[in-house]
N, C-alpha and C. Protein backbone atom coordinates (compact mmCIF):
# COMPACT_ATOMS: atom_id res chain seq x y z
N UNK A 1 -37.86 52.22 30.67
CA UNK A 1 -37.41 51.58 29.46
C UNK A 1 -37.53 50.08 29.63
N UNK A 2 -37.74 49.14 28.16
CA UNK A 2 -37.91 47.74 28.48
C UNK A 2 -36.64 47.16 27.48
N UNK A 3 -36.13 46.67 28.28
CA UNK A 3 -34.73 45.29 27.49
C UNK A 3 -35.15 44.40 26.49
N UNK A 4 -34.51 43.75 25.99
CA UNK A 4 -34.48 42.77 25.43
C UNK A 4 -33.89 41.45 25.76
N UNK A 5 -35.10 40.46 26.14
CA UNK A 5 -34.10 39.42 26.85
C UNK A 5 -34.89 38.36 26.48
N UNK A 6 -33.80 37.04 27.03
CA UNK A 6 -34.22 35.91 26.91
C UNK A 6 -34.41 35.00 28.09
N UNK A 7 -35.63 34.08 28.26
CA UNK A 7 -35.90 33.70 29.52
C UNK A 7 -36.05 34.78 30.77
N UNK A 8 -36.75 36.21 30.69
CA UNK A 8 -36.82 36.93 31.39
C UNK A 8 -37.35 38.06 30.59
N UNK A 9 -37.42 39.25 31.53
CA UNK A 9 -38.34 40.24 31.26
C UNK A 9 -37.20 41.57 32.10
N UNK A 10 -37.29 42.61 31.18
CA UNK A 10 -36.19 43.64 32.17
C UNK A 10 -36.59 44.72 32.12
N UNK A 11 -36.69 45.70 33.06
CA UNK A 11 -37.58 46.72 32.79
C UNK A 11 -36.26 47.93 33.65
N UNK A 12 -36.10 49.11 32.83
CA UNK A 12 -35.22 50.14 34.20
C UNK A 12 -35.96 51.15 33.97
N UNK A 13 -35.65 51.91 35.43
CA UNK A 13 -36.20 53.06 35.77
C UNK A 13 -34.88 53.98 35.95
N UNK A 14 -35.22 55.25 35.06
CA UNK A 14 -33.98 55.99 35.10
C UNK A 14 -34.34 56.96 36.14
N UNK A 15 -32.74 57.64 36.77
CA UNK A 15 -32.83 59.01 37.37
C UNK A 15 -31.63 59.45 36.68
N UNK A 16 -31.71 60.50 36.97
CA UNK A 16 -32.41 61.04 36.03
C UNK A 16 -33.31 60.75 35.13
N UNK A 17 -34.54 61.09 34.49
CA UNK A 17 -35.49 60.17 34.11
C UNK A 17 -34.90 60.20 32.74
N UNK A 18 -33.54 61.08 32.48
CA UNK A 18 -33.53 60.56 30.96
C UNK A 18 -31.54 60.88 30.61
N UNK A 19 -31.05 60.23 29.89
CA UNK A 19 -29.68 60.15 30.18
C UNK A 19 -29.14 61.46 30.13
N UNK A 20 -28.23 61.96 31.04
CA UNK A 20 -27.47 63.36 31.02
C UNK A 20 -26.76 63.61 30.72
N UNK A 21 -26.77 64.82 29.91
CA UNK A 21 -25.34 65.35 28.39
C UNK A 21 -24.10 65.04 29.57
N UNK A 22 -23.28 64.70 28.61
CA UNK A 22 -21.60 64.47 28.66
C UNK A 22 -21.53 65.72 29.03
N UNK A 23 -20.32 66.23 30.15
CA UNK A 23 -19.29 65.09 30.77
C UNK A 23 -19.93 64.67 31.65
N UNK A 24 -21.00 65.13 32.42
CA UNK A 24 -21.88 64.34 33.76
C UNK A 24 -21.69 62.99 33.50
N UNK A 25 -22.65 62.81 32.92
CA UNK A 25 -22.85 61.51 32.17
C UNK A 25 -22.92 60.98 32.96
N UNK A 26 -23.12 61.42 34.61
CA UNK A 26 -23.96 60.24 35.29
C UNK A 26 -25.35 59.73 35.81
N UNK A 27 -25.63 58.32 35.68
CA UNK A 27 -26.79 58.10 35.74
C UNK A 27 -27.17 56.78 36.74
N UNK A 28 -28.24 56.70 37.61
CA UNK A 28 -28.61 55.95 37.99
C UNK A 28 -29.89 54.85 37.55
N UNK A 29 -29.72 53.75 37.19
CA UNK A 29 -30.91 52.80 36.82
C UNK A 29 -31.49 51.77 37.53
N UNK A 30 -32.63 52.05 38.02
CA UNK A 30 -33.05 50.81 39.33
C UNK A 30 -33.83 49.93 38.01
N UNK A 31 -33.38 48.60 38.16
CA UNK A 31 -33.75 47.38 37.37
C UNK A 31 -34.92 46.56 38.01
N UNK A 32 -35.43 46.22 37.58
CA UNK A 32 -36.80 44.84 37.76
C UNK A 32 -36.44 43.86 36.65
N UNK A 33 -35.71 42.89 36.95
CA UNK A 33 -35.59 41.47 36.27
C UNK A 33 -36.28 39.90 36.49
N UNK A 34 -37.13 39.35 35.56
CA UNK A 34 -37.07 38.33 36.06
C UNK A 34 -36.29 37.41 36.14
N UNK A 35 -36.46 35.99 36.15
CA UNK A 35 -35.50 35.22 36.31
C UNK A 35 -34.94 34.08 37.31
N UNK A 36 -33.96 33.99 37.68
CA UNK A 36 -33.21 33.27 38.60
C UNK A 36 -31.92 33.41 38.85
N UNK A 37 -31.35 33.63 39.95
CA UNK A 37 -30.25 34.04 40.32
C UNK A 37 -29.46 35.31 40.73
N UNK A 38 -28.49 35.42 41.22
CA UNK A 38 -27.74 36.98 40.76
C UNK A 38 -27.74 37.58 39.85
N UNK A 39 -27.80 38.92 39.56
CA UNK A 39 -27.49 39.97 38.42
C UNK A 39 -26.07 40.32 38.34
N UNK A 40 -25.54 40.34 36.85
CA UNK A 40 -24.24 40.56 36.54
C UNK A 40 -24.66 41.85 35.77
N UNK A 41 -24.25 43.01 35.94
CA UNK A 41 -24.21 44.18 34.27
C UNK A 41 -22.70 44.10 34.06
N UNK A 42 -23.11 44.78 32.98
CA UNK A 42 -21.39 45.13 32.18
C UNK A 42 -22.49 46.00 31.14
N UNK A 43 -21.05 47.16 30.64
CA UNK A 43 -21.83 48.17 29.45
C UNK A 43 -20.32 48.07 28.87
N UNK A 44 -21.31 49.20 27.93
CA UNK A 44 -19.73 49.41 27.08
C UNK A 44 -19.71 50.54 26.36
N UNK A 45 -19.17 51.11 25.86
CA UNK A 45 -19.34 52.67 25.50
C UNK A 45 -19.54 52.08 23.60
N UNK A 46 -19.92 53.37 22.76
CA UNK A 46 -20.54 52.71 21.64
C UNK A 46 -19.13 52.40 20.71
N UNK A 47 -18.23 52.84 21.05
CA UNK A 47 -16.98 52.04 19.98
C UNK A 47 -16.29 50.95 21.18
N UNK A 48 -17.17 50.49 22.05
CA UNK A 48 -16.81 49.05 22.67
C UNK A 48 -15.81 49.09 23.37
N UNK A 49 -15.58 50.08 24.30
CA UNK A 49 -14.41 50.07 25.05
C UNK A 49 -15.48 49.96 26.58
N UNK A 50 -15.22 48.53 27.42
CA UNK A 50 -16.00 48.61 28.64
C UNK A 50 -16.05 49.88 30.02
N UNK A 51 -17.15 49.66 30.00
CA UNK A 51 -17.55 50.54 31.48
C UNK A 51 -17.38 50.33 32.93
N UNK A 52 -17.18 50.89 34.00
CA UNK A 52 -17.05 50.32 35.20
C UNK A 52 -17.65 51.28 35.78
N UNK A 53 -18.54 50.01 36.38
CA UNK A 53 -20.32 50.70 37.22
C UNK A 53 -19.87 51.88 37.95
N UNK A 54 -20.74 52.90 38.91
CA UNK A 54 -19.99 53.50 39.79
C UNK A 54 -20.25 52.76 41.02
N UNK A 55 -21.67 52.17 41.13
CA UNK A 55 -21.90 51.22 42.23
C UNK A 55 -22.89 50.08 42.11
N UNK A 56 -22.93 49.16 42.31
CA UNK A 56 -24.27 48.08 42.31
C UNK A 56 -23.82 47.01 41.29
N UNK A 57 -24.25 46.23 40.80
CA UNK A 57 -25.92 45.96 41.22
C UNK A 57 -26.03 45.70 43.06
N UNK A 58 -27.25 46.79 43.23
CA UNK A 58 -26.93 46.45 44.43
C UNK A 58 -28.46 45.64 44.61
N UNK A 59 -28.92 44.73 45.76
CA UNK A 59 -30.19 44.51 45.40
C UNK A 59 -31.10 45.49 46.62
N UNK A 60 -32.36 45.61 46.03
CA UNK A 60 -33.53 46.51 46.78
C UNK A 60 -34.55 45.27 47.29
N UNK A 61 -35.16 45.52 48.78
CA UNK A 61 -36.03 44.52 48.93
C UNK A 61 -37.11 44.89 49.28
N UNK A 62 -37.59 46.58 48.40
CA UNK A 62 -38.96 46.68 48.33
C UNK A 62 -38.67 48.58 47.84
N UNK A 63 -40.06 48.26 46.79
CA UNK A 63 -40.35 49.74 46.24
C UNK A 63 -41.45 49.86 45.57
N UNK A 64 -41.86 51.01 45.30
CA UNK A 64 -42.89 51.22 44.60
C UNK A 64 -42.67 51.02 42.68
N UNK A 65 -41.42 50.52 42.64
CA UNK A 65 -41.81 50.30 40.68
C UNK A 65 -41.77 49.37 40.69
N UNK A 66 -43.59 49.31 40.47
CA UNK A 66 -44.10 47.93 40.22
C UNK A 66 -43.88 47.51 38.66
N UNK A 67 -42.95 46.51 38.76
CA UNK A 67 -42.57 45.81 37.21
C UNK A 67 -42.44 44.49 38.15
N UNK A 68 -42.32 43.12 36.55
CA UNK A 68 -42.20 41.70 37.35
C UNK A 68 -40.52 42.02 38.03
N UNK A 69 -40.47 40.97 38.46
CA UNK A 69 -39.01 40.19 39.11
C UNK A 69 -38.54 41.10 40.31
N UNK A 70 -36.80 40.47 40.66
CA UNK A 70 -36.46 41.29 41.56
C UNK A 70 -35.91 42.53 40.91
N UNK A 71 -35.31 43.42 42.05
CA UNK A 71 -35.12 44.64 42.10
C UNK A 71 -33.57 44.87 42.39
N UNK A 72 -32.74 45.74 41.49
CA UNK A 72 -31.80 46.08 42.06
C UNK A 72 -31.43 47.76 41.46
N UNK A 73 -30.23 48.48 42.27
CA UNK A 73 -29.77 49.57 41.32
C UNK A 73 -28.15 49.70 41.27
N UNK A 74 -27.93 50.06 40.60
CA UNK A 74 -26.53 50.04 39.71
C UNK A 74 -26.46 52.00 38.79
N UNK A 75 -25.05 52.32 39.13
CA UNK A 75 -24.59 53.31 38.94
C UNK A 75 -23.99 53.51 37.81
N UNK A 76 -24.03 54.53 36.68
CA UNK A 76 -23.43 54.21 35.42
C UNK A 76 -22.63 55.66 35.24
N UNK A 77 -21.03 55.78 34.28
CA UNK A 77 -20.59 56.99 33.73
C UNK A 77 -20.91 56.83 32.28
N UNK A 78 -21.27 57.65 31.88
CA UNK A 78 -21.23 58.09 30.45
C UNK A 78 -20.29 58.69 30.03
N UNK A 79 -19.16 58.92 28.87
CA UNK A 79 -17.67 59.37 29.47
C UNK A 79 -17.78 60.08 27.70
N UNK A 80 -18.65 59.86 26.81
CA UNK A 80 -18.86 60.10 25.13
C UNK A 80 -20.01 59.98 24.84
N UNK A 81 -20.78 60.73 23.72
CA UNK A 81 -21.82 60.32 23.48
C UNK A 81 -21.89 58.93 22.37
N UNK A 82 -23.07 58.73 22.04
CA UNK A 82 -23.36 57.59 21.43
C UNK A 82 -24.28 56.30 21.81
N UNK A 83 -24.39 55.61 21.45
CA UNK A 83 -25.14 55.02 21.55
C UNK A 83 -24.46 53.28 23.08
N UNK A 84 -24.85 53.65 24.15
CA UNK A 84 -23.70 52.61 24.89
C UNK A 84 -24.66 51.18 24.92
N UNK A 85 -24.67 50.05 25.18
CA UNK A 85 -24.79 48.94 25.48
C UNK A 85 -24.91 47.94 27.01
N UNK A 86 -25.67 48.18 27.66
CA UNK A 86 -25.86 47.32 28.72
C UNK A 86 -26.16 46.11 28.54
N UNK A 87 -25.64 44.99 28.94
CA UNK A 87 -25.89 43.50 29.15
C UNK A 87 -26.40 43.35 30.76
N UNK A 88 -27.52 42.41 30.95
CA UNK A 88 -27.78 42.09 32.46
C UNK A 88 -27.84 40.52 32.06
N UNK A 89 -27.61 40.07 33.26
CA UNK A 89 -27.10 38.58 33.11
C UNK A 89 -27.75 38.10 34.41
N UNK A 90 -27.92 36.66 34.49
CA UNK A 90 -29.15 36.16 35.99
C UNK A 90 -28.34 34.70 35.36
N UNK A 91 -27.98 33.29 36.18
CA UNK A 91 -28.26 32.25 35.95
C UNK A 91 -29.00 31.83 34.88
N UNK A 92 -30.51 31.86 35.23
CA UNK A 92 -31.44 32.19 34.02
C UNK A 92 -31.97 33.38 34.24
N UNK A 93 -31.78 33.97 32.69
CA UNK A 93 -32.30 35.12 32.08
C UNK A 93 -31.43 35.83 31.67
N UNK A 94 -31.18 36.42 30.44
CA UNK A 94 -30.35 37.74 29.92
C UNK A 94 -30.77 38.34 29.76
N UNK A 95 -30.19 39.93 29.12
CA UNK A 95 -30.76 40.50 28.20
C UNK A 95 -29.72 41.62 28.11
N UNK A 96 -30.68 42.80 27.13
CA UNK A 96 -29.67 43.76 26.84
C UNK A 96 -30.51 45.05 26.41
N UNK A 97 -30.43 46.35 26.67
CA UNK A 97 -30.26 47.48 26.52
C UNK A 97 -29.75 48.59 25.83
N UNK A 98 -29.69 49.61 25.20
CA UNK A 98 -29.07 50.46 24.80
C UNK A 98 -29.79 51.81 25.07
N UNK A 99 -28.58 52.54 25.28
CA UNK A 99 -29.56 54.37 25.15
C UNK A 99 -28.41 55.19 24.69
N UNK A 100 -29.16 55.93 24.03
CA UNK A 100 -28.05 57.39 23.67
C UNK A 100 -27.95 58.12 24.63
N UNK A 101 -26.36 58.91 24.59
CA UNK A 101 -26.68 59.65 25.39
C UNK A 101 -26.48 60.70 24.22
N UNK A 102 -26.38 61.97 24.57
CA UNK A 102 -25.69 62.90 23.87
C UNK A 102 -24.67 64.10 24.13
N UNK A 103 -24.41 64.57 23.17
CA UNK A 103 -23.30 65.40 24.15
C UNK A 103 -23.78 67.23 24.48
């Protein structure tokens, strides 16, 4: 999947390669950002109540998904369906995300 950002470029790779029905609802996303600096995420579930990662951003210092920038992965719950909201954040560069999940 590709983000939407500014001063950067964001690309994730899902594993599961595609989000998993509630209650699992867990998912892993290895990121390729460009940019500068550390990566911040934050999500939020789709009536805006925040998420807390299960692990990461952690950073990777080498793999085969070739996209620009660096590399990191970060752990997500899905806890409802709908539509949730990821923000990634760098010094320079933002951006932002969304995926459904369903139930």
């Amino acid at each position: 999947m590709q983000g939407v950002a500014v001063e950067a470029t964001i690309y994730g790779l899902l594993f599961p390669t595609q989000p998993p029905p509630i209650p699992t609802g867990e998912l892993k996303i290895v990121w390729r950002m460009t940019g500068e600096g550390d990566l911040t995420v934050t999500y939020e579930s789709p009536d805006g109540k925040p998420g807390e990662l299960t692990f990461g951003p952690e950073a990777h210092s080498g793999s085969n998904y070739t996209r620009p920038g660096n590399e990191w992965g970060t752990g997500f719950l899905f806890d409802e369906p709908g539509c949730w909201h990821i923000h990634l954040e760098r010094t320079v560069g933002s951006g932002d995300v969304w995926i459904d999940v369903h139930a």
